[in-house]
Protein backbone atom coordinates (compact mmCIF):
# COMPACT_ATOMS: atom_id res chain seq x y z
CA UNK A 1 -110.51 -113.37 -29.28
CA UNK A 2 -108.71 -115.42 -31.93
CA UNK A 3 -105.53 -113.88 -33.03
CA UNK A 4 -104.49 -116.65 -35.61
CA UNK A 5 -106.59 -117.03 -38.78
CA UNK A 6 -104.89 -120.05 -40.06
CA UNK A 7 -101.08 -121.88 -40.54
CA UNK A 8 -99.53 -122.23 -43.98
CA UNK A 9 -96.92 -124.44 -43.50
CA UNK A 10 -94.72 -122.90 -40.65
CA UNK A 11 -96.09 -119.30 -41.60
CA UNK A 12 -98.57 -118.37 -39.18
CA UNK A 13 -101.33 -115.84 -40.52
CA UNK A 14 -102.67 -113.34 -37.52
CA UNK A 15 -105.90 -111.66 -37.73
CA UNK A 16 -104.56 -108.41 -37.29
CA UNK A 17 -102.71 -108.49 -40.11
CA UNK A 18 -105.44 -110.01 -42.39
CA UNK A 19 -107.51 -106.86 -41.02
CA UNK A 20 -104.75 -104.42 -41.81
CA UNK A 21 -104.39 -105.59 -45.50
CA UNK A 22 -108.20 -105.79 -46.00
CA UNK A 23 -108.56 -101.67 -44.62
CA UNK A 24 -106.00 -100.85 -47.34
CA UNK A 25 -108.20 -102.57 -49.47
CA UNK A 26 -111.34 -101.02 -49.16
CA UNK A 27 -109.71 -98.17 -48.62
CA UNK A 28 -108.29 -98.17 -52.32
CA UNK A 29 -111.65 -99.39 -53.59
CA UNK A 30 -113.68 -96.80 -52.52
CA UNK A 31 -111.19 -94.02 -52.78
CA UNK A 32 -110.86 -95.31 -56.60
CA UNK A 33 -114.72 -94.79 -56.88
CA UNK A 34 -114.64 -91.17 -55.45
CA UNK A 35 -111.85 -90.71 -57.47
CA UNK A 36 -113.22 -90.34 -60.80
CA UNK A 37 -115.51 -87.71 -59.62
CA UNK A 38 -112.35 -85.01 -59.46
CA UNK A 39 -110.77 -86.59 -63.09
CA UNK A 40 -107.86 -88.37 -61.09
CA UNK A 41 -106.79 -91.69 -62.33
CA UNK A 42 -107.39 -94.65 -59.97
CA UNK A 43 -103.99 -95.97 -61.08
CA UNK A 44 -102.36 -92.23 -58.75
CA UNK A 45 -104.63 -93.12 -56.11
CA UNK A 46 -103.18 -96.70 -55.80
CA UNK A 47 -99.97 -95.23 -56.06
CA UNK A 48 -100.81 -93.05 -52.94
CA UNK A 49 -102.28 -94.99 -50.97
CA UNK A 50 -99.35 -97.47 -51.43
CA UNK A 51 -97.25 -95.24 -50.12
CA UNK A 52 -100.02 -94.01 -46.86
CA UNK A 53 -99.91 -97.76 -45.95
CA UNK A 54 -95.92 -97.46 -45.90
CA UNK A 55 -95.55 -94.23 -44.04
CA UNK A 56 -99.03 -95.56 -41.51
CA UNK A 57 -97.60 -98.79 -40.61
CA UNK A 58 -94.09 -97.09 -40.08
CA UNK A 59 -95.67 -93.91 -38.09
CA UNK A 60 -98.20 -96.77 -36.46
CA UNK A 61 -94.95 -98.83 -35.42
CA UNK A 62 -93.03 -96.00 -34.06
CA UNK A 63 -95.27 -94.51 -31.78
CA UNK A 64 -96.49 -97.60 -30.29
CA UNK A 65 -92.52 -98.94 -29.82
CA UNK A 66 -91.57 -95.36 -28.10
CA UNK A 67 -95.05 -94.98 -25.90
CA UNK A 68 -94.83 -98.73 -24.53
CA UNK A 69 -90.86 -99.45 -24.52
CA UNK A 70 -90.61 -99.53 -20.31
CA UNK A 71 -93.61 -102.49 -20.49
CA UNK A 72 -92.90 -104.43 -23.87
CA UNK A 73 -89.64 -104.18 -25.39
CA UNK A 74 -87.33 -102.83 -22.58
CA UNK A 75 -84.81 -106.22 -22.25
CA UNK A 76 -86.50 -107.39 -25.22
CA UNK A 77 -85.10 -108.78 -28.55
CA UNK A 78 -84.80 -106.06 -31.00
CA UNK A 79 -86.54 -108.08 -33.56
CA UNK A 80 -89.98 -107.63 -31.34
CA UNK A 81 -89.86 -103.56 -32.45
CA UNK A 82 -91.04 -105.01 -35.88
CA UNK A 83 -93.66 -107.55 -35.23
CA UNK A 84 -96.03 -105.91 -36.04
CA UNK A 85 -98.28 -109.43 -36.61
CA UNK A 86 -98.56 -109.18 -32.97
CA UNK A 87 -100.60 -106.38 -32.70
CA UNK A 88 -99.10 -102.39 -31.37
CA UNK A 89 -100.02 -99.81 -33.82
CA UNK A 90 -101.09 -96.70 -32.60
CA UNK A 91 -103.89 -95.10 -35.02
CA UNK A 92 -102.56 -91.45 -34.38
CA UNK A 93 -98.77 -92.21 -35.23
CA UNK A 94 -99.79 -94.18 -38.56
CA UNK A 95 -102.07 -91.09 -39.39
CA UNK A 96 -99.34 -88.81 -38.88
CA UNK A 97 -97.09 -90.94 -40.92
CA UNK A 98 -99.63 -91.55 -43.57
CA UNK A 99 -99.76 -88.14 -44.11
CA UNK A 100 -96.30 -87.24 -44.37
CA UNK A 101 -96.03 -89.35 -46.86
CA UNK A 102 -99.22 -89.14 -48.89
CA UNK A 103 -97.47 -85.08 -49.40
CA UNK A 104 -94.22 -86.03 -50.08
CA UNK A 105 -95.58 -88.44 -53.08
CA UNK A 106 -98.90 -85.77 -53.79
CA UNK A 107 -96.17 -83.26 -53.94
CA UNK A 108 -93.96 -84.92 -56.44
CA UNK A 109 -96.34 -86.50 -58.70
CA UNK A 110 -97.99 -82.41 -58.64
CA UNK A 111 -101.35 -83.81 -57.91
CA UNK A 112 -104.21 -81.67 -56.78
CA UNK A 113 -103.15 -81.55 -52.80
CA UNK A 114 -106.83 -81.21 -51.16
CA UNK A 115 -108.70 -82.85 -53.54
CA UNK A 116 -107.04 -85.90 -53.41
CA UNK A 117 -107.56 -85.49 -49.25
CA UNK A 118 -111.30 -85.32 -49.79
CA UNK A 119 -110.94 -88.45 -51.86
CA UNK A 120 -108.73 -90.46 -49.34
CA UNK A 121 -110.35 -88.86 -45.88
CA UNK A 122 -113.78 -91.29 -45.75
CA UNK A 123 -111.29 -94.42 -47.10
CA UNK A 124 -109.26 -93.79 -43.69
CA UNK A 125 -112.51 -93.53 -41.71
CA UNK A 126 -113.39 -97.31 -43.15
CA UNK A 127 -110.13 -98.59 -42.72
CA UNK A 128 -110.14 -97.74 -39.13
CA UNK A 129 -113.10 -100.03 -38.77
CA UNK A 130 -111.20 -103.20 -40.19
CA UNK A 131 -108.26 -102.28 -38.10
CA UNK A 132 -110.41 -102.13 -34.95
CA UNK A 133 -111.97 -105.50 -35.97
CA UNK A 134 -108.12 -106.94 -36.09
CA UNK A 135 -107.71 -105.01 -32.42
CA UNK A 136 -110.64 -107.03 -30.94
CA UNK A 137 -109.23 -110.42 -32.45
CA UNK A 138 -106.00 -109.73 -31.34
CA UNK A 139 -107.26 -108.45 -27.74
CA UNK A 140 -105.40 -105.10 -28.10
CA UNK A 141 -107.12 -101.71 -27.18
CA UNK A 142 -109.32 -102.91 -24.68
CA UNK A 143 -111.46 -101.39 -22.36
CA UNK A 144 -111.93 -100.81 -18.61
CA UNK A 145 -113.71 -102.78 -16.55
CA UNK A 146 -117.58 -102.41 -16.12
CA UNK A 147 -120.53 -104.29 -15.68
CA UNK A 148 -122.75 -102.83 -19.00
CA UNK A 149 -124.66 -105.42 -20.21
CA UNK A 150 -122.76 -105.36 -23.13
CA UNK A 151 -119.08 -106.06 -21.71
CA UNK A 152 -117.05 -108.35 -23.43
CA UNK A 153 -114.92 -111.45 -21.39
CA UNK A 154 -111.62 -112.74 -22.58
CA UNK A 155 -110.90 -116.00 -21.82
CA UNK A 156 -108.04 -117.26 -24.16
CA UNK A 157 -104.41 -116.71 -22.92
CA UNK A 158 -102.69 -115.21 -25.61
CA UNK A 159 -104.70 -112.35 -25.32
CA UNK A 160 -102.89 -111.53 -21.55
CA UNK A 161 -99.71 -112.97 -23.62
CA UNK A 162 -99.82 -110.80 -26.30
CA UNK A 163 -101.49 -107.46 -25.39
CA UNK A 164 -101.79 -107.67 -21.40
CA UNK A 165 -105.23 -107.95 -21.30
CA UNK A 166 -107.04 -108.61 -18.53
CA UNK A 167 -108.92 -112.59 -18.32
CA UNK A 168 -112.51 -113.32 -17.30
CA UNK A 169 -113.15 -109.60 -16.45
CA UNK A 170 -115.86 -107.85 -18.23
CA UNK A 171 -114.73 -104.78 -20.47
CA UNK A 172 -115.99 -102.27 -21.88
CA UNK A 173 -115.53 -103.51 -26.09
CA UNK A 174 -113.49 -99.96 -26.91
CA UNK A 175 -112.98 -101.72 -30.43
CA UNK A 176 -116.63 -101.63 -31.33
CA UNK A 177 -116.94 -98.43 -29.72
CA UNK A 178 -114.66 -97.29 -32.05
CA UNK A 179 -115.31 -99.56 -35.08
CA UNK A 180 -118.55 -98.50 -35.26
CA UNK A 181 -118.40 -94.57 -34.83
CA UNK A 182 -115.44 -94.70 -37.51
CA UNK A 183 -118.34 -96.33 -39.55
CA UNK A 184 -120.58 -93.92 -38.71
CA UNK A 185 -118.31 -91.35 -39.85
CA UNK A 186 -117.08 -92.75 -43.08
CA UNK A 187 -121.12 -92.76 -44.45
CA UNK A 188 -121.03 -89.50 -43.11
CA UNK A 189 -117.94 -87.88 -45.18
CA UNK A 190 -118.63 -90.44 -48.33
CA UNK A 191 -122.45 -87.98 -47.91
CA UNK A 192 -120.69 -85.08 -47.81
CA UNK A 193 -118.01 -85.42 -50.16
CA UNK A 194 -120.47 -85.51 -53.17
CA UNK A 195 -121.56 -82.15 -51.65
CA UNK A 196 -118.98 -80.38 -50.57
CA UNK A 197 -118.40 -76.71 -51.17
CA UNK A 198 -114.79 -75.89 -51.35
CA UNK A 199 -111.46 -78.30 -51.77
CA UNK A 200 -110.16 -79.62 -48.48
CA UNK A 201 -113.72 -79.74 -46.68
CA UNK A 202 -113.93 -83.60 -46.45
CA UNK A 203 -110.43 -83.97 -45.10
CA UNK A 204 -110.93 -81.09 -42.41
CA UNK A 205 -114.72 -82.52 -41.30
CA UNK A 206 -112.19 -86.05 -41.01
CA UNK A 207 -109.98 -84.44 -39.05
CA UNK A 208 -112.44 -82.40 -36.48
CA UNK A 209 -114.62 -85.47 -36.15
CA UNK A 210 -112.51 -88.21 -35.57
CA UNK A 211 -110.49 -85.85 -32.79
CA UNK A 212 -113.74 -85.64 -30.84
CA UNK A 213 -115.00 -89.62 -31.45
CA UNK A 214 -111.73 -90.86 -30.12
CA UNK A 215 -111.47 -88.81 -27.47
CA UNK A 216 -114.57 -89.85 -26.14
CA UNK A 217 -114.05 -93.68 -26.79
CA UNK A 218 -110.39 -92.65 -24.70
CA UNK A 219 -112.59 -92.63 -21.73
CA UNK A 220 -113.44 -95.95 -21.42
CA UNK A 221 -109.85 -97.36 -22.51
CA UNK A 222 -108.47 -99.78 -19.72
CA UNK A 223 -105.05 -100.45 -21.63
CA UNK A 224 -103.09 -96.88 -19.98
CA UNK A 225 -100.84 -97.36 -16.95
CA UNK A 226 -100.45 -94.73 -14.96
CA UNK A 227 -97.50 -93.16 -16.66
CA UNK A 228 -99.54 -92.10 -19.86
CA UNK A 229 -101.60 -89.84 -18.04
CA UNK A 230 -100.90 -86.35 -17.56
CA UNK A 231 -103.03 -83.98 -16.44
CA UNK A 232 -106.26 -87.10 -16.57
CA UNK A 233 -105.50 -87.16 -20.36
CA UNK A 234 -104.67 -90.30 -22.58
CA UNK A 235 -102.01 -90.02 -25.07
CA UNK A 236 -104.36 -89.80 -27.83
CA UNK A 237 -106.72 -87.52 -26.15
CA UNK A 238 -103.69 -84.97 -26.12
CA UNK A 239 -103.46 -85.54 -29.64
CA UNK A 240 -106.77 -85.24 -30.59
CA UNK A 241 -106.39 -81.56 -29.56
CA UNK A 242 -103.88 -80.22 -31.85
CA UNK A 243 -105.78 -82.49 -34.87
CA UNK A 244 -109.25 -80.69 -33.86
CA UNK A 245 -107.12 -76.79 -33.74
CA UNK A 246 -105.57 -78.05 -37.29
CA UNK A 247 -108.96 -79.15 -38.94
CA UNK A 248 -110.98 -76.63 -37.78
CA UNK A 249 -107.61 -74.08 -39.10
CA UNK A 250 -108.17 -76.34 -42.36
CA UNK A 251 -111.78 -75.70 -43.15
CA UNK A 252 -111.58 -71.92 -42.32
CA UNK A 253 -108.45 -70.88 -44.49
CA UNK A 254 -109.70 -73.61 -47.21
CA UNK A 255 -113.32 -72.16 -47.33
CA UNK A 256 -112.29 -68.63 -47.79
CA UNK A 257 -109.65 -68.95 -49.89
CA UNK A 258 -112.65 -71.01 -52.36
CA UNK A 259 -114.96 -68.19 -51.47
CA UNK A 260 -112.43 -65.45 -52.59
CA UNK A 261 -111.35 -67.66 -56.11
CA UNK A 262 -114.96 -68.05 -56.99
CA UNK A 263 -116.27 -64.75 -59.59
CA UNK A 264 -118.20 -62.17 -57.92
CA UNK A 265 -121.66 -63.12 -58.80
CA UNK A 266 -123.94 -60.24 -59.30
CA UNK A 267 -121.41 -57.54 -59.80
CA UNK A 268 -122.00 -54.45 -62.15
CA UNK A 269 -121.24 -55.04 -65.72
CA UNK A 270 -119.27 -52.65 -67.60
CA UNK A 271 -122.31 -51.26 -68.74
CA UNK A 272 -123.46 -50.58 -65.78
CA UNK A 273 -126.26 -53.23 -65.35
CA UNK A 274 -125.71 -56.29 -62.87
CA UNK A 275 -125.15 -59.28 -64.02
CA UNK A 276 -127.74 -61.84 -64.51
């Protein structure tokens, strides 16, 4: 765990925000890549994803300030609501966020709304693994305690400082967990986008898989008091319902609607005869 990458001068660099900037990124990269394969400009997609990492970090922030105010910020200065170099996002508000704002800017610019999602939705799955990477440096999201053979110790104080975590315990790494099925994932959809049948499909796969992966890495989170059960369920967990109900919506309404645009193939000609 080693939350500062380096000092410049009295600026102090975290990891977690090193990890943050390099998703976007990669994100943009390969996004740009996909891009061209639908005829939109790599100069929009920079212009939307500049505007996902506004309304993610904001959506991110916002969540994670209202879901842990009693613990961290309750009697605290208001300034710590936006230090954000300290770690606190939570994935599901800066997806939401992201989101709303990639739209509002698709939207208004009159961009192609779903293809632009298929381009983006593997790009989110490989940012998440850079922002998981800053979440082990930083010793956010950790795990509960086990004795697996691959648990993970902290040791250094700033990670009970900054994120509560618990010292010389073994955990279960929930980061890697995570990091690595978003990985997973993100080969998966960049695979399927470059055979995908319909507008929309890549974005509502995103959607239904990354519901189910995080609800299973949920169960081995050790970083939930007791207050953000209800009913046995994590926060995200209860949010990974709705996303699965949406995606699954997605790919139904999306796939018909492409099945019902494409031309009858085989129907009679006027002459009579079927088509060839």
């Amino acid at each position: 765990m080693h939350p500062i990458a380096f000092q410049l001068g009295p600026i102090t660099i975290h990891w977690y925000g090193v990890m943050i900037a390099l998703a976007f990124l990669a994100g943009l990269w390969t996004a740009s890549l996909r891009a061209r394969r639908e005829n939109i400009s790599s100069e929009r997609i920079a212009d939307v994803v500049l505007w996902l990492m506004v309304g993610s970090i904001v959506g991110a922030r916002v969540v994670y300030v209202t879901t842990y105010w009693r613990e961290e910020f309750a009697g605290q200065p208001l300034s710590e609501i936006f230090a954000v170099w300290h770690g606190g996002l939570v994935y599901y508000g800066g997806l939401i966020g992201g989101i709303a704002a990639g739209m509002v800017y698709i939207t208004w610019k009159k961009m192609p709304l779903w293809k632009t999602a298929d381009v983006l939705a593997p790009s989110i799955a490989l940012g998440s693994v850079f922002g998981r990477a800053g979440c082990l440096l930083n010793g956010c999201c950790y795990g509960s305690r086990t004795d697996v053979p691959w648990a993970i110790t902290f040791t250094n104080p700033l990670a009970h400082e900054l994120s509560g975590t618990p010292l010389n315990q073994p955990l279960h790494p929930t980061e890697i967990y995570d990091g690595l099925l978003n990985f997973v994932l993100y080969c998966f959809l960049a695979w399927l986008f470059r055979r995908k049948k319909f507008d929309g499909e890549i974005f509502a796969t995103y959607l239904i898989c990354y519901s189910i992966t995080r609800s299973i890495v949920e169960c081995y989170r050790g970083d939930y008091s007791d207050l953000h059960y209800h009913l046995g369920l994590t926060p995200a967990q209860w949010i990974s319902v709705p996303m699965f109900i949406i995606g699954l919506a997605l790919a139904a309404i999306l796939s018909r609607r492409a099945a019902e645009s494409r031309p009858a193939q085989n129907a009679p000609s006027p002459s009579g005869k079927r088509a060839g």
